[in-house]
Protein backbone atom coordinates (compact mmCIF):
# COMPACT_ATOMS: atom_id res chain seq x y z
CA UNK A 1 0.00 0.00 0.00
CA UNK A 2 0.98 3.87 -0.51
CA UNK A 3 0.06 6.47 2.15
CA UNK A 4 0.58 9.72 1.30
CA UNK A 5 3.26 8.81 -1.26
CA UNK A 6 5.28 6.41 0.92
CA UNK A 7 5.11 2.59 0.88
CA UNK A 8 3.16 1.63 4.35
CA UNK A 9 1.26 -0.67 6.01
CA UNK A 10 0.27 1.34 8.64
CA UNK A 11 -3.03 3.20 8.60
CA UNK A 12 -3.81 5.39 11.58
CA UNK A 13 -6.39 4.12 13.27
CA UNK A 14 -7.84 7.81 13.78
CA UNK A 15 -8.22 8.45 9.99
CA UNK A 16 -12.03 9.84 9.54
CA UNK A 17 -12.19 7.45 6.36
CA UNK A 18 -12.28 4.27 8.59
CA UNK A 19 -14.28 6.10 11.81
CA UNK A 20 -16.90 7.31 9.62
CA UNK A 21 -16.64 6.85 5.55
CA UNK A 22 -15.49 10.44 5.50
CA UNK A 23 -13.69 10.50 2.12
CA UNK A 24 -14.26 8.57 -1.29
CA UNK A 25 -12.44 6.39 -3.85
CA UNK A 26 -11.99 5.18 -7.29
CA UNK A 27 -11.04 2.68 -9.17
CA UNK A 28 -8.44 2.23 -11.68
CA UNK A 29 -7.92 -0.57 -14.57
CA UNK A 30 -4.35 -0.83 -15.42
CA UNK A 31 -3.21 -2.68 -18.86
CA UNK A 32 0.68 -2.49 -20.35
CA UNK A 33 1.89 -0.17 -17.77
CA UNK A 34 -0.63 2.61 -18.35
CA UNK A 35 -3.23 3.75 -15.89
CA UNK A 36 -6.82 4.01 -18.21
CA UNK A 37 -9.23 7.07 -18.19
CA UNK A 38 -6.65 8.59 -15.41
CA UNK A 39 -8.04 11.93 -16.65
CA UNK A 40 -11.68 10.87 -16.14
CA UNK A 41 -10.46 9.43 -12.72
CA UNK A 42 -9.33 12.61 -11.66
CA UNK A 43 -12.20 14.60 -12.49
CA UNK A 44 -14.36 12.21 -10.54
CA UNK A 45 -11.99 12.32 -6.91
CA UNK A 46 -11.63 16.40 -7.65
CA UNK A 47 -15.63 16.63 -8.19
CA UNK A 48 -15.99 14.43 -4.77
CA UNK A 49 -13.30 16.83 -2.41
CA UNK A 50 -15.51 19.54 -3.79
CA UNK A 51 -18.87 18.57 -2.88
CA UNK A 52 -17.56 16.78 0.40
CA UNK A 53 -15.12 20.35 1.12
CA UNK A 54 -12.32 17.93 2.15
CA UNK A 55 -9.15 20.45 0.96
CA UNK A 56 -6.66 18.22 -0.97
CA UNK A 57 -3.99 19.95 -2.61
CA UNK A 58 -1.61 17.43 -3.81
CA UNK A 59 -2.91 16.33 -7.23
CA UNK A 60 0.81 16.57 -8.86
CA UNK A 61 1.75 13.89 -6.35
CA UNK A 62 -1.01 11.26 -6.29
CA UNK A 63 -0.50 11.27 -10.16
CA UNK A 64 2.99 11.02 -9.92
CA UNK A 65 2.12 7.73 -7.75
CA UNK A 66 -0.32 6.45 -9.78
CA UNK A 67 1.84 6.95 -12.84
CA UNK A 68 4.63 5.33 -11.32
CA UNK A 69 2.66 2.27 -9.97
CA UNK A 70 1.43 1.19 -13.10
CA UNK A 71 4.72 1.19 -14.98
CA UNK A 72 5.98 -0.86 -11.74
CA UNK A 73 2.67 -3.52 -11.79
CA UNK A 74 2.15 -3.10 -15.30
CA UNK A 75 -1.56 -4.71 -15.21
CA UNK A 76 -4.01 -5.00 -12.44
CA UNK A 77 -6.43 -2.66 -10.25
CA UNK A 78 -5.35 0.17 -8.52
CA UNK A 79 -7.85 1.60 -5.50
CA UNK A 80 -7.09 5.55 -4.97
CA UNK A 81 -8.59 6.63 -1.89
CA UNK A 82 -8.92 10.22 -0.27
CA UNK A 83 -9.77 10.82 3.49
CA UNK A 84 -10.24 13.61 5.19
CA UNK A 85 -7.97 13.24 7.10
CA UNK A 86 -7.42 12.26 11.04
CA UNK A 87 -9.06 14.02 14.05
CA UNK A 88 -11.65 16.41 14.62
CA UNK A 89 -14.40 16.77 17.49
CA UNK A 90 -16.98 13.64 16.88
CA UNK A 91 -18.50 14.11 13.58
CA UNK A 92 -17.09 18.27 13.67
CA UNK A 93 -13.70 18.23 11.63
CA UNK A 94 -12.88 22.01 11.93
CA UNK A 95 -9.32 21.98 10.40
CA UNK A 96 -6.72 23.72 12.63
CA UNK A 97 -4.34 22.33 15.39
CA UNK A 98 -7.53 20.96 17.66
CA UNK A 99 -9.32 20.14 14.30
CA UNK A 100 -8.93 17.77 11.53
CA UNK A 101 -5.20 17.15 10.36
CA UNK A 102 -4.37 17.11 6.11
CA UNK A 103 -6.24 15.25 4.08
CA UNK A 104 -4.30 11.45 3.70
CA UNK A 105 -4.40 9.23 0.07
CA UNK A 106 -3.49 5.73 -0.06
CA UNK A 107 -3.15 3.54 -3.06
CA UNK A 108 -4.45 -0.43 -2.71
CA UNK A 109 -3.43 -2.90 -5.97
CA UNK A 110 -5.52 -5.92 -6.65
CA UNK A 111 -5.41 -8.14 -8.98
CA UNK A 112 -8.38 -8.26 -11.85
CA UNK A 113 -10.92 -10.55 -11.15
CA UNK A 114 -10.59 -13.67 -13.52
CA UNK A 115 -14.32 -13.84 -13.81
CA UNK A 116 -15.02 -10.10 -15.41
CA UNK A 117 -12.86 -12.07 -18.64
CA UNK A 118 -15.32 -14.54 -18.52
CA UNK A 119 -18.37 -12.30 -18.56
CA UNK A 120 -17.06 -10.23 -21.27
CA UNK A 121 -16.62 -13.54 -23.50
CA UNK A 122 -20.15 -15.21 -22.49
CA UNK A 123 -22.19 -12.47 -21.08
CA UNK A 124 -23.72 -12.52 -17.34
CA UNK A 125 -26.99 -13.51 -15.36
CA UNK A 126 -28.37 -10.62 -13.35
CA UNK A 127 -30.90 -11.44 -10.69
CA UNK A 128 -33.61 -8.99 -9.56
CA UNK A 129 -32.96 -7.93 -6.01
CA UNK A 130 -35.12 -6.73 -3.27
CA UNK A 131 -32.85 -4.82 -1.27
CA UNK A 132 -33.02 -0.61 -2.29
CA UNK A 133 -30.91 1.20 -2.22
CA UNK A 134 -30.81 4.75 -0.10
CA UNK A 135 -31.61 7.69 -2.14
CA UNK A 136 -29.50 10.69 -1.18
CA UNK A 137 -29.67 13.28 -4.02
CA UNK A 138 -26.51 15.27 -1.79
CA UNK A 139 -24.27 12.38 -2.38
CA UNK A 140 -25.84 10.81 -5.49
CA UNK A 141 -23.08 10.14 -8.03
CA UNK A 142 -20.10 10.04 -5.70
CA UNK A 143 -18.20 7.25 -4.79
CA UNK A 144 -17.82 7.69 -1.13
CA UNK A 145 -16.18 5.01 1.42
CA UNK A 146 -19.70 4.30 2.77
CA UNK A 147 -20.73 1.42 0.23
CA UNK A 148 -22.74 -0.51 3.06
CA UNK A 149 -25.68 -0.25 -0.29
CA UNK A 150 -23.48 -2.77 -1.80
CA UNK A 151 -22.88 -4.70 0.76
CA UNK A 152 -26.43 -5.40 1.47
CA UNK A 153 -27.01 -6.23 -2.03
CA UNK A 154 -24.07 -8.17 -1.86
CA UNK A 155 -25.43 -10.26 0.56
CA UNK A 156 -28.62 -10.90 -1.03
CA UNK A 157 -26.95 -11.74 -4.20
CA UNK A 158 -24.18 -14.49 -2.19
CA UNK A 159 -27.80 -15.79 -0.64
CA UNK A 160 -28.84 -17.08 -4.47
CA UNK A 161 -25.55 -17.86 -5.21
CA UNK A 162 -25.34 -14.95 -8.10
CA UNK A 163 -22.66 -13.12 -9.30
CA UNK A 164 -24.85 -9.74 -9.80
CA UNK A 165 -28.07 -8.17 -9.65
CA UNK A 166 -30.27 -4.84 -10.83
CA UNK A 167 -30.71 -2.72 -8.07
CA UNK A 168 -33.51 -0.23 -7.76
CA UNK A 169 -33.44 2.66 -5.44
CA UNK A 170 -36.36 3.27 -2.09
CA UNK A 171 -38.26 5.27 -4.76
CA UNK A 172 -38.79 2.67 -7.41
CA UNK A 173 -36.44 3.28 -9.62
CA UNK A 174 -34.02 1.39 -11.88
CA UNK A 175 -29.98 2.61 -10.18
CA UNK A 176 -27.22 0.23 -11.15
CA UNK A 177 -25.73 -3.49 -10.06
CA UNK A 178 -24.05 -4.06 -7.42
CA UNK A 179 -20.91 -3.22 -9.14
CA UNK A 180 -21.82 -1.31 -12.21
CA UNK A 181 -24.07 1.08 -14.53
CA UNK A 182 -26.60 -0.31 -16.63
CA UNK A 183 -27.35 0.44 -20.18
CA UNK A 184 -30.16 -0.79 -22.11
CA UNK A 185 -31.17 -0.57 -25.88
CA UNK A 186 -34.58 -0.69 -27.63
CA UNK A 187 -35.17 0.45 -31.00
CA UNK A 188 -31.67 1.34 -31.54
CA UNK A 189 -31.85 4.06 -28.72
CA UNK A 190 -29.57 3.95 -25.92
CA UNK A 191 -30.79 4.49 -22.47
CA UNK A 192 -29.19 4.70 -18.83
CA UNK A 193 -30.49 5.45 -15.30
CA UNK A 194 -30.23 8.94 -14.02
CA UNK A 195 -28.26 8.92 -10.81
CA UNK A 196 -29.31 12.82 -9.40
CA UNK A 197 -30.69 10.93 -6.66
CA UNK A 198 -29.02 7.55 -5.97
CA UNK A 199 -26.27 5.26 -7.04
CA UNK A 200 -22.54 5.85 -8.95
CA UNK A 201 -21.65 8.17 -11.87
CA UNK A 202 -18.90 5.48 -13.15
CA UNK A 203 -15.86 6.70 -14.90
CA UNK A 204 -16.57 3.45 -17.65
CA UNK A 205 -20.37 4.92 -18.35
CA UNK A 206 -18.81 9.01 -18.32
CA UNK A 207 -16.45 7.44 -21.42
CA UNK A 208 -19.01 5.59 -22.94
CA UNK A 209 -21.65 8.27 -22.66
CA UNK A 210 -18.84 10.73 -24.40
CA UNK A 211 -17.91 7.64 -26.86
CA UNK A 212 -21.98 7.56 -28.16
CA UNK A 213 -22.43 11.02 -28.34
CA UNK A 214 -19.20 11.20 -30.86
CA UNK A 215 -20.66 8.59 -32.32
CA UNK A 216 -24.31 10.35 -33.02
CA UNK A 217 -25.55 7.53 -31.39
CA UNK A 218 -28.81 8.81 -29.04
CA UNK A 219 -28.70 8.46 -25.31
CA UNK A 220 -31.25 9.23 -22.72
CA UNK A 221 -30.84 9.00 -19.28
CA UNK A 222 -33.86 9.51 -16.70
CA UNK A 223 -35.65 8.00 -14.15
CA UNK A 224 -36.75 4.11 -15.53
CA UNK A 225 -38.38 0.89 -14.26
CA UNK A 226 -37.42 -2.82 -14.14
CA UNK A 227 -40.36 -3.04 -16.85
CA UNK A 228 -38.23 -1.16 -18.87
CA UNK A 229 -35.15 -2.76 -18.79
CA UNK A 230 -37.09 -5.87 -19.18
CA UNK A 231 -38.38 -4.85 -22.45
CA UNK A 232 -35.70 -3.71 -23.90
CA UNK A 233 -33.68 -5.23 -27.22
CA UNK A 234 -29.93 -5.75 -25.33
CA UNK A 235 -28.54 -4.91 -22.28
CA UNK A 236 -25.04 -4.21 -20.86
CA UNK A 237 -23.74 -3.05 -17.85
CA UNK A 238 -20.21 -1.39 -17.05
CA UNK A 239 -17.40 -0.17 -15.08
CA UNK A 240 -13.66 1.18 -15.37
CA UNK A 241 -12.32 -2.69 -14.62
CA UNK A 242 -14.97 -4.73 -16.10
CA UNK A 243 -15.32 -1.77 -19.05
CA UNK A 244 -18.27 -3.14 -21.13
CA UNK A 245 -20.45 -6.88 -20.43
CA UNK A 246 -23.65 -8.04 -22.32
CA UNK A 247 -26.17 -9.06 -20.19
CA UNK A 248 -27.55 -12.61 -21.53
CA UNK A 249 -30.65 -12.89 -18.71
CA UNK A 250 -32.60 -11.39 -16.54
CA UNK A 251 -34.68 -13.18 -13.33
CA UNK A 252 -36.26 -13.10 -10.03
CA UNK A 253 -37.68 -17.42 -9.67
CA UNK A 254 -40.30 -16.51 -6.67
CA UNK A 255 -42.00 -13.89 -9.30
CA UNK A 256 -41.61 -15.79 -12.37
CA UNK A 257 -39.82 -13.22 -14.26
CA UNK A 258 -37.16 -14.81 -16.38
CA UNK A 259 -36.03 -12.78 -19.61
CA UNK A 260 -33.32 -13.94 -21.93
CA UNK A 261 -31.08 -11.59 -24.22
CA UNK A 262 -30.76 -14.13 -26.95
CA UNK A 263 -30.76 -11.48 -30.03
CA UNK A 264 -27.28 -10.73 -31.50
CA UNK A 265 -25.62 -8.25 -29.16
CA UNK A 266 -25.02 -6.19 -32.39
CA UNK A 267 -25.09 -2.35 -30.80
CA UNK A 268 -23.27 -3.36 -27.62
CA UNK A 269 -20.18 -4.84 -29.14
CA UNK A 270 -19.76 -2.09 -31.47
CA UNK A 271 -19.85 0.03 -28.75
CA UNK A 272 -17.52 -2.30 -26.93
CA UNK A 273 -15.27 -2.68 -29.58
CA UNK A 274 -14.78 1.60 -29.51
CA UNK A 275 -14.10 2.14 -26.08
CA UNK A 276 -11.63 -0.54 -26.05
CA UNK A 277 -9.90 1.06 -28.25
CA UNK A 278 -10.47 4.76 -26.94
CA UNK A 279 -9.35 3.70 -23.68
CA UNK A 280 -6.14 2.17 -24.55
C-alpha cells in the first residue's frame, strides 16, 4: 500500500475514512503499464473533495504515484482513496491544530478478477434484487467510502448464489448493479439510469456516454423501471475494470420473471469494440 506517497502498512487508526466513511475512492484498470481514463479518474476524486469540502492539494503527487505504480505492476487494479484526514471533534472536523489534520491518500493494488474475462466472452446472469438502495440526491453520483448499499445487495446476491443483480433505489427506480451502470437498448436508442438521486456516476459509463455522443448515437438518461429494462432489445452493464459486459438474462424465480437476451448483441459490441480502443 501507498500512504501519502510512501510505501506503508500502517493506517492510523484515527483516519475519519475508517471512523466514519469520510472521504471517497476510485477505481483504476491498469493494462501495459498505463493507468486508463486517469483523466476521467481525476475529475471524478476532484468533483468528490468539492462537494464533500475535504481540501486536498496534492494532485501533482497522487498522479505522480499512480503513474509510477502502473509502470511498476504493469496490469491489475489500482484503489485511490482520499480521506479527510485524522481528528476532529466527533463528527465536527474544523481543520486547525484541535481540528482535523491534512487530508491522507493511499493507493491499494488488486489483482483483476478472472471472472469479469469470462463475462465479457459469455455475457452474465443478473438477478432482480429486493434490497433498495438509499436515495440521497446530496451524495448521489459520488463514490464515497460508505458502500454498506453494496454490501447489502451483496449479501442478497451471495444468498442465491449470483454473481450480480439490478438494483432499484427506495423510490422505485431502476440505479445500477451491485458493481456497475446499466445500459439498455430498444429500437436502436440507448438508455441509462439517471443517478441525481441515488447510485454511482462510473468513470466506464462518463467514457461511454462521451464515446456515443461522438458517435451520433442517441442516449437518454432519466428516471426508468425494471419493466423497462425488461423490455428492452440488449442490455449491458459497465465499469472502469470490467469496461463493457452483455447481459444474456434477466430473473427473479419466486416472481416468475425470467427474460433472456438471446438477439445478436449487435449495438453493444460495437460500442464495446470503440471504447476498447479509446481507452487504450
Amino acid at each position: 500500500m501507498i500512504i501519502n506517497g510512501s510505501p506503508s502498512q500502517d493506517v492510523a487508526i484515527a483516519d475519519r475514512g475508517f471512523n466514519f466513511g469520510d472521504g471517497h475512492f476510485t477505481t483504476i484498470k491498469m493494462a501495459a503499464g498505463q493507468a486508463l481514463l486517469l483523466d476521467l479518474h481525476l475529475a471524478r476524486l476532484q468533483q468528490a473533495c468539492a462537494v464533500l469540502a475535504i481540501t486536498f492539494d496534492q494532485w501533482d503527487e497522487l498522479v505522480a504515484a499512480i503513474t509510477q505504480q502502473a509502470l511498476v505492476l504493469q496490469d491489475g487494479v489500482l484503489k485511490v482513496m482520499i480521506t479527510r484526514g485524522e481528528g476532529g471533534r466527533g463528527y465536527g472536523y474544523a481543520y486547525g491544530t484541535t481540528g482535523c489534520s491534512n487530508a491522507n491518500w493511499y493507493l491499494q493494488h488488486r489483482p483483476i478478477p478472472p471472472t469479469y474475462s469470462e463475462w465479457a466472452k459469455s455475457g452474465i446472469e443478473l438477478m432482480l434484487c429486493d434490497y433498495q438502495q438509499t436515495v440521497n440526491p446530496a451524495l448521489a453520483g459520488l463514490k464515497t467510502l460508505n458502500r454498506l448499499d453494496q454490501v447489502m445487495i451483496k449479501q442478497e446476491l451471495d444468498a442465491h448464489n449470483m454473481a450480480d443483480g439490478l438494483v432499484c433505489s427506495t423510490d422505485g427506480y431502476v440505479i445500477e448493479t451491485s458493481v456497475a451502470n446499466v445500459f439498455w437498448v430498444k429500437a436502436g436508442k440507448v438508455y441509462t439510469p439517471s443517478t441525481k438521486r441515488s447510485g454511482v456516476e462510473g468513470v466506464m459509463k462518463t467514457h461511454i456516454s462521451n464515446v456515443l455522443n461522438s458517435l451520433g448515437i442517441e442516449i437518454e438518461s432519466g428516471d426508468y423501471t425494471v419493466a423497462d429494462v425488461l423490455a428492452a432489445d440488449e442490455v449491458f452493464i459497465t465499469n472502469s475494470v470490467m469496461e463493457l459486459v452483455s447481459v444474456k438474462r434477466i430473473m427473479k424465480p419466486d416472481l416468475s420473471i425470467d427474460v433472456c437476451y438471446d438477439k445478436p448483441y449487435t449495438l453493444s459490441q460495437m460500442i464495446k469494440r470503440v471504447v476498447k480502443w479509446r481507452s487504450n
